[in-house]
Protein backbone atom coordinates (compact mmCIF):
# COMPACT_ATOMS: atom_id res chain seq x y z
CA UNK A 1 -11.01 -17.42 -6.96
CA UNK A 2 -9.57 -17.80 -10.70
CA UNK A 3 -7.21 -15.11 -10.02
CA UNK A 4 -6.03 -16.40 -6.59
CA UNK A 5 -1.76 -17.79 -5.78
CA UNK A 6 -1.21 -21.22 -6.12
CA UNK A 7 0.15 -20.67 -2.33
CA UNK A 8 -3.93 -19.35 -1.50
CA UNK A 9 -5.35 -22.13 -3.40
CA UNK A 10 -2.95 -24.82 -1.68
CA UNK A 11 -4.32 -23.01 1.69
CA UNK A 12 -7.37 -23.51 1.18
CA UNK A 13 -6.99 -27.22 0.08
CA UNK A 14 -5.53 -27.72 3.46
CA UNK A 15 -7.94 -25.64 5.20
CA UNK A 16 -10.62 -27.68 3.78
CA UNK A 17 -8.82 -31.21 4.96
CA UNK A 18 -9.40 -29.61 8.72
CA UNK A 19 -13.02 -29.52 8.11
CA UNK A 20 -13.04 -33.22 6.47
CA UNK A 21 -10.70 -36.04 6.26
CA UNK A 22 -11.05 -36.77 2.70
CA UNK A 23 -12.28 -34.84 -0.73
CA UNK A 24 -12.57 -34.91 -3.92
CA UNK A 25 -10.76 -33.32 -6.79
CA UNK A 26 -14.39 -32.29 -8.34
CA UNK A 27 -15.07 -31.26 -4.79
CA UNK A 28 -12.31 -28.85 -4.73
CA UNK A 29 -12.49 -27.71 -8.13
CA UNK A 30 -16.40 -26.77 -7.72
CA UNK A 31 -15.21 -24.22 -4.11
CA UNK A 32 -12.13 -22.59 -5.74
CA UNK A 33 -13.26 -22.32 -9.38
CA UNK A 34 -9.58 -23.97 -10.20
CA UNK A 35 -9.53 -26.54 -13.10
CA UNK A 36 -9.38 -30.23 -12.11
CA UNK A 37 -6.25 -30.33 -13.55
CA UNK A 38 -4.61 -27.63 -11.70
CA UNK A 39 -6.16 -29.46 -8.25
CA UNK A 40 -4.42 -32.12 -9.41
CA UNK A 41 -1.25 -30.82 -10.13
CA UNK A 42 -1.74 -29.01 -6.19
CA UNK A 43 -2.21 -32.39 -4.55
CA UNK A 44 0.53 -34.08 -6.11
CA UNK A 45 2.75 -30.63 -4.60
CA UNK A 46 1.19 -31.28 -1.36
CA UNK A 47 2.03 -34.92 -1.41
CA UNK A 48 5.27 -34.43 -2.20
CA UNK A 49 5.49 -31.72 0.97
CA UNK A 50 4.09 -34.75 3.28
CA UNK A 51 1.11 -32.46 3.71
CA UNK A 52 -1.39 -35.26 2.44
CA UNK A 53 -2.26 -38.04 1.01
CA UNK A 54 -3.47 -38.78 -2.61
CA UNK A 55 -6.38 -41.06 -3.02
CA UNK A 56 -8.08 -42.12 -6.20
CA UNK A 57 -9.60 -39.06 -6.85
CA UNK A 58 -9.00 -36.92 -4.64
CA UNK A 59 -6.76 -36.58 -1.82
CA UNK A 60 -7.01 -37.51 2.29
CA UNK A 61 -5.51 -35.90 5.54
CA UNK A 62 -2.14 -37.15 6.58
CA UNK A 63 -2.44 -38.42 10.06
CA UNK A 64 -0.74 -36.60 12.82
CA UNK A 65 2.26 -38.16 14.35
CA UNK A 66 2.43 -39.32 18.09
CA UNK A 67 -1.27 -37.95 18.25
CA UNK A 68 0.41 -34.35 18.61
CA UNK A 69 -2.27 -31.69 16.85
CA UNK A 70 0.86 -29.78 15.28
CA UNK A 71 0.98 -28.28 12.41
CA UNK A 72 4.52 -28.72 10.19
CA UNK A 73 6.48 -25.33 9.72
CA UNK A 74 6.63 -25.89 5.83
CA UNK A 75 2.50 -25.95 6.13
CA UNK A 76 2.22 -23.08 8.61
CA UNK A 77 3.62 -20.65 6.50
CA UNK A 78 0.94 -21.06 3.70
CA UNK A 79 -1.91 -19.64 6.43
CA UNK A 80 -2.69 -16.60 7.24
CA UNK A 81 0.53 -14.74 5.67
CA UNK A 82 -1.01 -11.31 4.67
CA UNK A 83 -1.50 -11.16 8.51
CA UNK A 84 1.63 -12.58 9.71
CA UNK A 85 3.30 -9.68 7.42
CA UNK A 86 1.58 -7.00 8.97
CA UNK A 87 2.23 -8.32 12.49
CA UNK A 88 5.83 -8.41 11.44
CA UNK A 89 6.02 -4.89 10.14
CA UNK A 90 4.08 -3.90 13.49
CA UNK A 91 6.29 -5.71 15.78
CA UNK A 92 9.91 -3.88 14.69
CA UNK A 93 8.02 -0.45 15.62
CA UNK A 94 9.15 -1.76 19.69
CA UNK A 95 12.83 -2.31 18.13
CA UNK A 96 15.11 0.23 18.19
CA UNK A 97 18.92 0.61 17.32
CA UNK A 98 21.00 -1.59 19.75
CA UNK A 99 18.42 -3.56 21.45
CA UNK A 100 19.27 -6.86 22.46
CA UNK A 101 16.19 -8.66 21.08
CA UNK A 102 15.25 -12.84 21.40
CA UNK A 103 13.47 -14.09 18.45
CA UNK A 104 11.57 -17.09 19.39
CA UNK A 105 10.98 -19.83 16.47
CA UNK A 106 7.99 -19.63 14.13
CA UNK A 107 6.66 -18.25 10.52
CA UNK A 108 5.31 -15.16 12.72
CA UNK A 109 8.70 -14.47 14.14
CA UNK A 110 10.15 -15.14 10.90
CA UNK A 111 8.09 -12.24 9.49
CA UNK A 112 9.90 -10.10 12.38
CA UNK A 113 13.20 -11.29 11.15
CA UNK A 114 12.67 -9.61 7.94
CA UNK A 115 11.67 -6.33 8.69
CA UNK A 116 14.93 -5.42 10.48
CA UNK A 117 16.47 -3.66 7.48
CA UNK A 118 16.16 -0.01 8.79
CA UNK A 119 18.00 -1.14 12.05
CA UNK A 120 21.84 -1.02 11.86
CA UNK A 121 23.11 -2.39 15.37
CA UNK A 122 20.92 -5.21 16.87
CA UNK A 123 22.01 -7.95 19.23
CA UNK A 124 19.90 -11.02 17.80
CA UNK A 125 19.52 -14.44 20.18
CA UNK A 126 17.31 -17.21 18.34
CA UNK A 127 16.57 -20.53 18.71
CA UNK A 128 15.25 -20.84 14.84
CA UNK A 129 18.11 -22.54 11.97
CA UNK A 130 15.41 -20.86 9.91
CA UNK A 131 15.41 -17.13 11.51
CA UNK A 132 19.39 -17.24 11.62
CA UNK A 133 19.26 -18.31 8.00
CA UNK A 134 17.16 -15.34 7.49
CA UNK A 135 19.11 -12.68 9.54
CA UNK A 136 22.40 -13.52 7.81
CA UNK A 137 21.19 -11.24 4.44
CA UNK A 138 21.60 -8.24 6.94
CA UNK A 139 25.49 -8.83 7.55
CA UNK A 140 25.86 -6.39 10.02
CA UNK A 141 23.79 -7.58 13.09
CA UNK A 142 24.99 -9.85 16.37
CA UNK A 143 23.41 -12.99 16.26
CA UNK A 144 23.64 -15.64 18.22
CA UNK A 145 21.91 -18.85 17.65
CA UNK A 146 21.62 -21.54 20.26
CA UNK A 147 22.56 -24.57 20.54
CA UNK A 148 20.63 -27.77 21.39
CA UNK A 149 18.61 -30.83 19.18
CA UNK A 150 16.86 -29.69 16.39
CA UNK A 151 12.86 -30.09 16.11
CA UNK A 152 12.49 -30.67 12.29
CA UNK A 153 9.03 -29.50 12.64
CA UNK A 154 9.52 -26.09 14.27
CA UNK A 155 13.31 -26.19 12.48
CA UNK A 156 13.85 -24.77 15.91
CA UNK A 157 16.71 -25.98 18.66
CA UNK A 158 15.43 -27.20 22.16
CA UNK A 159 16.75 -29.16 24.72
CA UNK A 160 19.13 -28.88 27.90
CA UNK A 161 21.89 -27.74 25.75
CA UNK A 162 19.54 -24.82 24.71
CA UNK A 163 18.07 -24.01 28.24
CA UNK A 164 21.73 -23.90 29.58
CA UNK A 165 23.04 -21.29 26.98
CA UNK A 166 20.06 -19.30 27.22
CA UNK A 167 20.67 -18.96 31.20
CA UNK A 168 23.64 -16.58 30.02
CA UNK A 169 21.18 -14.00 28.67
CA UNK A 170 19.24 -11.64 30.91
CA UNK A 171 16.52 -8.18 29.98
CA UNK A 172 16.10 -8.78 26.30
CA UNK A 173 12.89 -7.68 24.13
CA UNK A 174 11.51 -11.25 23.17
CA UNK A 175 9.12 -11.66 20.53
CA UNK A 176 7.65 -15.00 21.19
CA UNK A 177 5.67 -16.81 18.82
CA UNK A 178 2.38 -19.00 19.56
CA UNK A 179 0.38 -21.95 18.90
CA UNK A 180 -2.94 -21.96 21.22
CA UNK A 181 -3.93 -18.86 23.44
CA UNK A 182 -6.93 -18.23 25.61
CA UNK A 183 -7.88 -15.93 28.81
CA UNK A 184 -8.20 -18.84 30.99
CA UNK A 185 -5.15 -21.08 29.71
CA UNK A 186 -2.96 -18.45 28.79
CA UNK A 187 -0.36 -19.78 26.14
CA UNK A 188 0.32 -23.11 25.39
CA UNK A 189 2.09 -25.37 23.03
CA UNK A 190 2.08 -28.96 21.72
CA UNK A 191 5.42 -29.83 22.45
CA UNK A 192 7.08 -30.00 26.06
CA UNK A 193 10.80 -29.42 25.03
CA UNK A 194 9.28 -26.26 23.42
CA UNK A 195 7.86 -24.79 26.11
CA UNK A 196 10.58 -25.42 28.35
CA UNK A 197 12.58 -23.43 26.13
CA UNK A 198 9.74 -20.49 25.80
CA UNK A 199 9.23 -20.66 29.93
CA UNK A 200 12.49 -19.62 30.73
CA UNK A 201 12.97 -16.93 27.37
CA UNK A 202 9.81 -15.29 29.12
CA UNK A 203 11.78 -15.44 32.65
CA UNK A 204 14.84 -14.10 31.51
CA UNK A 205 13.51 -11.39 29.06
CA UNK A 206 13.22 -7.87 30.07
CA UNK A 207 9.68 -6.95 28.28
CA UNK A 208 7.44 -10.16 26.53
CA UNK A 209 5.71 -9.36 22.87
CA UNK A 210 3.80 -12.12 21.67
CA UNK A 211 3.19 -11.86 18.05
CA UNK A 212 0.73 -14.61 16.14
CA UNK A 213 -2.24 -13.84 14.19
CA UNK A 214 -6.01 -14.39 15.59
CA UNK A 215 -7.12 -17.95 14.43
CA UNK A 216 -4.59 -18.93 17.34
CA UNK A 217 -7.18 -17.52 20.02
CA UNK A 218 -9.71 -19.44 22.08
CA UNK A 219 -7.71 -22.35 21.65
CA UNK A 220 -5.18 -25.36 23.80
CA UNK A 221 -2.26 -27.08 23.52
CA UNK A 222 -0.80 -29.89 25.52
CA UNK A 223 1.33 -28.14 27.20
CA UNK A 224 0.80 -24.68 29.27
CA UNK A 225 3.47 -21.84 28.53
CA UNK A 226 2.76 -18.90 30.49
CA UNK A 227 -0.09 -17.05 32.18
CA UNK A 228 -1.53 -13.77 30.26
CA UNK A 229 -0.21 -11.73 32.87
CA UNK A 230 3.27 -12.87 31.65
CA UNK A 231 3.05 -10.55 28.33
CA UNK A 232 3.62 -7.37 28.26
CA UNK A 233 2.30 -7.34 24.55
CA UNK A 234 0.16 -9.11 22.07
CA UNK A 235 0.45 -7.86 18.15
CA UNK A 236 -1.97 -9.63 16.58
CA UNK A 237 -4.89 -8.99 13.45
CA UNK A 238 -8.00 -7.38 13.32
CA UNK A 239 -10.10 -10.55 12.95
CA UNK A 240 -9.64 -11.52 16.98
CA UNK A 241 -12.54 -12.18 18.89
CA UNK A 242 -15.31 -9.23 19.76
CA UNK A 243 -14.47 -8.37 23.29
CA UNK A 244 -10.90 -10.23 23.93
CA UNK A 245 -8.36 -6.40 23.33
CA UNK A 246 -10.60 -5.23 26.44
CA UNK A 247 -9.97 -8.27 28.53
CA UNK A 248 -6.40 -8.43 27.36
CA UNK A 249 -6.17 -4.65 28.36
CA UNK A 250 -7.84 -4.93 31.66
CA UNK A 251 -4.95 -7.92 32.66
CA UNK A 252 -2.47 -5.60 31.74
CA UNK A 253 -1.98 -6.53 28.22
CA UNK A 254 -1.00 -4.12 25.46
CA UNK A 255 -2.49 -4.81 22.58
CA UNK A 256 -1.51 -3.67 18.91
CA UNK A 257 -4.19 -4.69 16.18
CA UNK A 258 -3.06 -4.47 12.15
């Protein structure tokens, strides 16, 4: 792995803080192949992102606020990103010039967001400070971002200020990220204000495309979403579970694999 990003190796460091609550800079050093040093130099990075917690010797897992299993925007978007790109790059293929399209917030949807260069006329709603930030490059697109209390975490607005401006918007394309899905829960997220918000963008949108990469499947959230019959499409990667595209299919689900 001597030839791996520091963004892979940081990953992996995380990844490896699921599995345990504590390790060791020798630890880490003998699974990458990464000089102590260099660990070191990660884990103080980390630290200073609020990702974790340096120890003597090694590092621990930072615990999880309010009990909420939620995973911080800034540490999202070093998992899984080969994936999210191709989902992104998959997911404009539904676009075409003039849609009115709802992008919901997350690093998925994010990867939507900048794949929009071959459009020249689209009517953009978001919820995401992020995703706006991102769509302003394009200076020739509509885009409206609500309003509402921003969720540092998601850097996404929510709220009843955000559910009554959305109310104004009917038949959109909405590409709606995801934290948890399975066949018998459907979607679900850990934060209630959020899916308030994604509840109604589902009932006011004209077609549903879920986009979010396969280590979200076969798993729950605190709070339900929406029913799998709700979608209209999943875009996801090749790694999901043997057997799920035909159950997906056979509830009415399209699904797109990259």
């Amino acid at each position: 792995m001597n030839s791996s990003s520091a963004k892979e190796r940081r990953a992996l460091i995380l990844r490896m803080l699921e599995q345990k609550e504590e390790i060791l800079v020798t630890e880490i050093s003998r699974e990458t192949g990464i000089s102590e040093v260099t660990i070191r130099k990660d884990l103080t990075i980390l630290q200073n992102r609020r990702l974790l917690i340096r120890t003597r010797g090694g590092a621990m897992r930072r615990p999880v606020e309010n009990n909420i299993e939620e995973i911080a925007i800034a540490r999202k978007r070093m998992f899984n990103t080969k994936e999210k790109a191709r989902i992104g790059e998959e997911a404009v293929k539904l676009i075409k010039d003039g849609d009115h399209i709802m992008l919901d917030s997350g690093t998925t949807t994010l990867e939507v967001a900048r794949n929009l260069d071959c459009f020249h006329n689209l009517h953009i709603i978001t919820n995401a400070m992020n995703i706006a930030t991102e769509l302003m490059v394009y200076k020739r697109f509509e885009v409206v971002l609500l309003g509402g209390h921003v969720r540092f975490n998601s850097q996404s607005m929510v709220g009843p200020i955000a559910l009554s401006e959305l109310r104004h918007f009917h038949g959109y394309k909405l590409f709606l990220g995801v934290d948890s899905f399975s066949m018998e829960n459907g979607l679900s997220t850990p934060d209630m204000e959020e899916a308030l918000l994604n509840q109604m963008m589902i009932q006011q949108a004209g077609k549903v495309i879920a986009v979010f990469d396969s280590s979200k499947f076969n798993k729950r959230s605190f709070v339900h979403v929406a029913e799998v019959n709700q979608l209209d499409y999943i875009i996801t990667d090749r790694a999901i579970p043997v057997g799920m595209p035909s159950k997906l299919r056979a509830a009415g689900v399209e699904v797109r694999l990259v």
